[in-house]
C-alpha atoms as a PDB file:
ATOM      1  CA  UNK A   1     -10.991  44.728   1.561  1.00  0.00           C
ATOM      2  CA  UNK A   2     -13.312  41.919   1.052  1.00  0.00           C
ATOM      3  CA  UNK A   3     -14.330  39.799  -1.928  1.00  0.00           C
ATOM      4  CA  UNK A   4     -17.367  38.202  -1.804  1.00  0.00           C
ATOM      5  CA  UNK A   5     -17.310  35.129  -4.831  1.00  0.00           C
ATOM      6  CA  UNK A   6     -20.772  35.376  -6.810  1.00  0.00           C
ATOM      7  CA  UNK A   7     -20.482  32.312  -9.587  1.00  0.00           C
ATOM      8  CA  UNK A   8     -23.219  34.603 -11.552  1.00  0.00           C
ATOM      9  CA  UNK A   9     -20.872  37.484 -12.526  1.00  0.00           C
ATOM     10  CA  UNK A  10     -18.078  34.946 -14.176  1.00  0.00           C
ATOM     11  CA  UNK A  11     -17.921  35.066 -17.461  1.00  0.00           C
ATOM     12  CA  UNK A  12     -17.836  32.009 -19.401  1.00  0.00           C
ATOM     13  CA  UNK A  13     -14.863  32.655 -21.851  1.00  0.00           C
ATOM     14  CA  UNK A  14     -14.325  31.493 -25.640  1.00  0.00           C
ATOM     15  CA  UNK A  15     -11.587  30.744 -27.691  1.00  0.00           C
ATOM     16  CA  UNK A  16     -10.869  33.925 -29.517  1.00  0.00           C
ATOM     17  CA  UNK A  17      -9.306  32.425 -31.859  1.00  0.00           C
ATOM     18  CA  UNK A  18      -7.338  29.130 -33.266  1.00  0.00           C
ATOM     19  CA  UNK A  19      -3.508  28.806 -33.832  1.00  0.00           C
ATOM     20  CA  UNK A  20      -2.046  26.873 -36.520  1.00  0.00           C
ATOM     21  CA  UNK A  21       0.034  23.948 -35.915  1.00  0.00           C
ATOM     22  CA  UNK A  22       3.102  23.676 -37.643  1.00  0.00           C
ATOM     23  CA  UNK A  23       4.031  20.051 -37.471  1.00  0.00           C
ATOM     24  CA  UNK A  24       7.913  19.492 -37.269  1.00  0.00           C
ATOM     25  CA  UNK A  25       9.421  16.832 -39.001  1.00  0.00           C
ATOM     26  CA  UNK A  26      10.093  13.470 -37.334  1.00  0.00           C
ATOM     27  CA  UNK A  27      13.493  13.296 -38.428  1.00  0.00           C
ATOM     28  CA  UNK A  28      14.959  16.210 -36.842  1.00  0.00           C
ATOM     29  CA  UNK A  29      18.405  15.629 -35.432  1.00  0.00           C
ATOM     30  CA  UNK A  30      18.520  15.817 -31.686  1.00  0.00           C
ATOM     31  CA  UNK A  31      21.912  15.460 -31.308  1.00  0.00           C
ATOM     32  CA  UNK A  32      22.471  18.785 -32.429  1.00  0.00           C
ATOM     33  CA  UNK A  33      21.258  20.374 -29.301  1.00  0.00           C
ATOM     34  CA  UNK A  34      24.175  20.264 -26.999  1.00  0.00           C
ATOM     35  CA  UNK A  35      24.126  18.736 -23.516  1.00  0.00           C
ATOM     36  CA  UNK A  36      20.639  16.727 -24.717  1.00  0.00           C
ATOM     37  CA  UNK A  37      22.319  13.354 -23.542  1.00  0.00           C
ATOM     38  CA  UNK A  38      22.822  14.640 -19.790  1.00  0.00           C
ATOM     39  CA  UNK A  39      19.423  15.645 -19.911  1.00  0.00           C
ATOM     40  CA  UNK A  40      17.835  11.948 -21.208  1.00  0.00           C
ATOM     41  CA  UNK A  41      20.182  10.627 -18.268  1.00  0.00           C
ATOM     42  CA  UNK A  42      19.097  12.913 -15.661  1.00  0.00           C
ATOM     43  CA  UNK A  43      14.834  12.294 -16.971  1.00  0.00           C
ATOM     44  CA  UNK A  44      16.058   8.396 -16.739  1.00  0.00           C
ATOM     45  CA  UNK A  45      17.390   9.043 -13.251  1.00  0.00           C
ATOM     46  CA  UNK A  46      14.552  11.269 -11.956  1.00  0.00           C
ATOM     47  CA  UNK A  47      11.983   9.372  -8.932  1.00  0.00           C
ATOM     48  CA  UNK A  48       8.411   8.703  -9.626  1.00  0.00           C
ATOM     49  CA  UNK A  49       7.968   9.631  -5.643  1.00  0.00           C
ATOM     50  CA  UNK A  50       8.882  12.682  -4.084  1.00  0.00           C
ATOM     51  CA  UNK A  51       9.205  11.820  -0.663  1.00  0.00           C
ATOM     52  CA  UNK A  52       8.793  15.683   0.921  1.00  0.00           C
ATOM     53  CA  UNK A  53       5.514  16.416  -1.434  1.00  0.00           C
ATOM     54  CA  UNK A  54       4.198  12.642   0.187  1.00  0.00           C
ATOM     55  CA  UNK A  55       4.930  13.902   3.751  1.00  0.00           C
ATOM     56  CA  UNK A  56       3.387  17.083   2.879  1.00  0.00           C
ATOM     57  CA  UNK A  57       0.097  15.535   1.723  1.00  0.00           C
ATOM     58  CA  UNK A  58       0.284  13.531   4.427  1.00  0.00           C
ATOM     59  CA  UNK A  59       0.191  16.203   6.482  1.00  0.00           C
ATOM     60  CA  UNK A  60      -2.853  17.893   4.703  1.00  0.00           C
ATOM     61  CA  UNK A  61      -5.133  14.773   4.605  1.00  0.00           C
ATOM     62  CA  UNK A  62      -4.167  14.201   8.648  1.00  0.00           C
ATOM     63  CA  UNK A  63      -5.796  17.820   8.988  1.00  0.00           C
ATOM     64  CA  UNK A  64      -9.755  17.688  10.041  1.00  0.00           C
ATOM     65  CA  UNK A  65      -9.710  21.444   9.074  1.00  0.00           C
ATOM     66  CA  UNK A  66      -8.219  20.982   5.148  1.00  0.00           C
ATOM     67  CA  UNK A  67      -9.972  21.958   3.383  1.00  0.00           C
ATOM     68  CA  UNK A  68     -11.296  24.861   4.365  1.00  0.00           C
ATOM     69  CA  UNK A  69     -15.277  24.855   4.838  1.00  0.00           C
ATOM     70  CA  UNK A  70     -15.124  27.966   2.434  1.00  0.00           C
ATOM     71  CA  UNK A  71     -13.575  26.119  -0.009  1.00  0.00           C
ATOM     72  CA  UNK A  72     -15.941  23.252   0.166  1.00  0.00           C
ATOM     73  CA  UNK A  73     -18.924  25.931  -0.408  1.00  0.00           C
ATOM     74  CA  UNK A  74     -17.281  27.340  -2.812  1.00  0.00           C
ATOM     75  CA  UNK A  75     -16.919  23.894  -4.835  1.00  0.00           C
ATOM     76  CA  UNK A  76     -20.083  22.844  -3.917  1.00  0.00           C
ATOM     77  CA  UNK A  77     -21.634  26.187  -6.021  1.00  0.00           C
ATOM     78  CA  UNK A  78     -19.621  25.481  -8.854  1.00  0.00           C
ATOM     79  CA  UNK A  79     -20.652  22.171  -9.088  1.00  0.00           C
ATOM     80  CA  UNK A  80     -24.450  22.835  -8.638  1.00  0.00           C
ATOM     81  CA  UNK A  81     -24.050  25.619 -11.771  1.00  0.00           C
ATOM     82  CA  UNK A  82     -22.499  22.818 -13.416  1.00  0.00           C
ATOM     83  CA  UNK A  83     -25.136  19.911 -13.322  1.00  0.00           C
ATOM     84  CA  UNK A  84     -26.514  18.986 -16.447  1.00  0.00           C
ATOM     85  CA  UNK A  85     -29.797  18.085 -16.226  1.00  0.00           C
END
């Protein structure tokens, strides 16, 4: 099976509709949810770095074939529908 990409037959797409926001009140008591203060501690704990996503983008950028030329065409199309004059 092959799938050839043709930007013309994508349909632009509209919000159907809107939801309503309900807006909760600032007071609410979050000690009430149990186990809440292990989670802060383990958000305060967490790295800004994962070292195995840095290797693997390492990897990717080291590659003279990533991206893919197909890829690249594929952007480059999108982009040219795009341009505003």
């Amino acid at each position: 099976m092959e799938i050839e990409f043709n930007p013309s037959r994508v349909p632009k797409v509209e919000p159907s509709q809107t939801a309503a926001r309900t807006n909760a009140p600032a007071s609410a008591d979050q000690s009430s949810v149990p186990g809440i203060a292990a989670l802060q501690d383990k958000l305060k704990n967490l790295s800004d770095v994962r070292p195995e996503k840095v290797a693997y983008a390492q990897g990717l950028v080291s590659d003279a074939k990533y991206p893919p030329d197909d890829v690249l065409d594929r952007i480059a199309v999108l982009l040219a529908i795009n341009v505003k004059q």
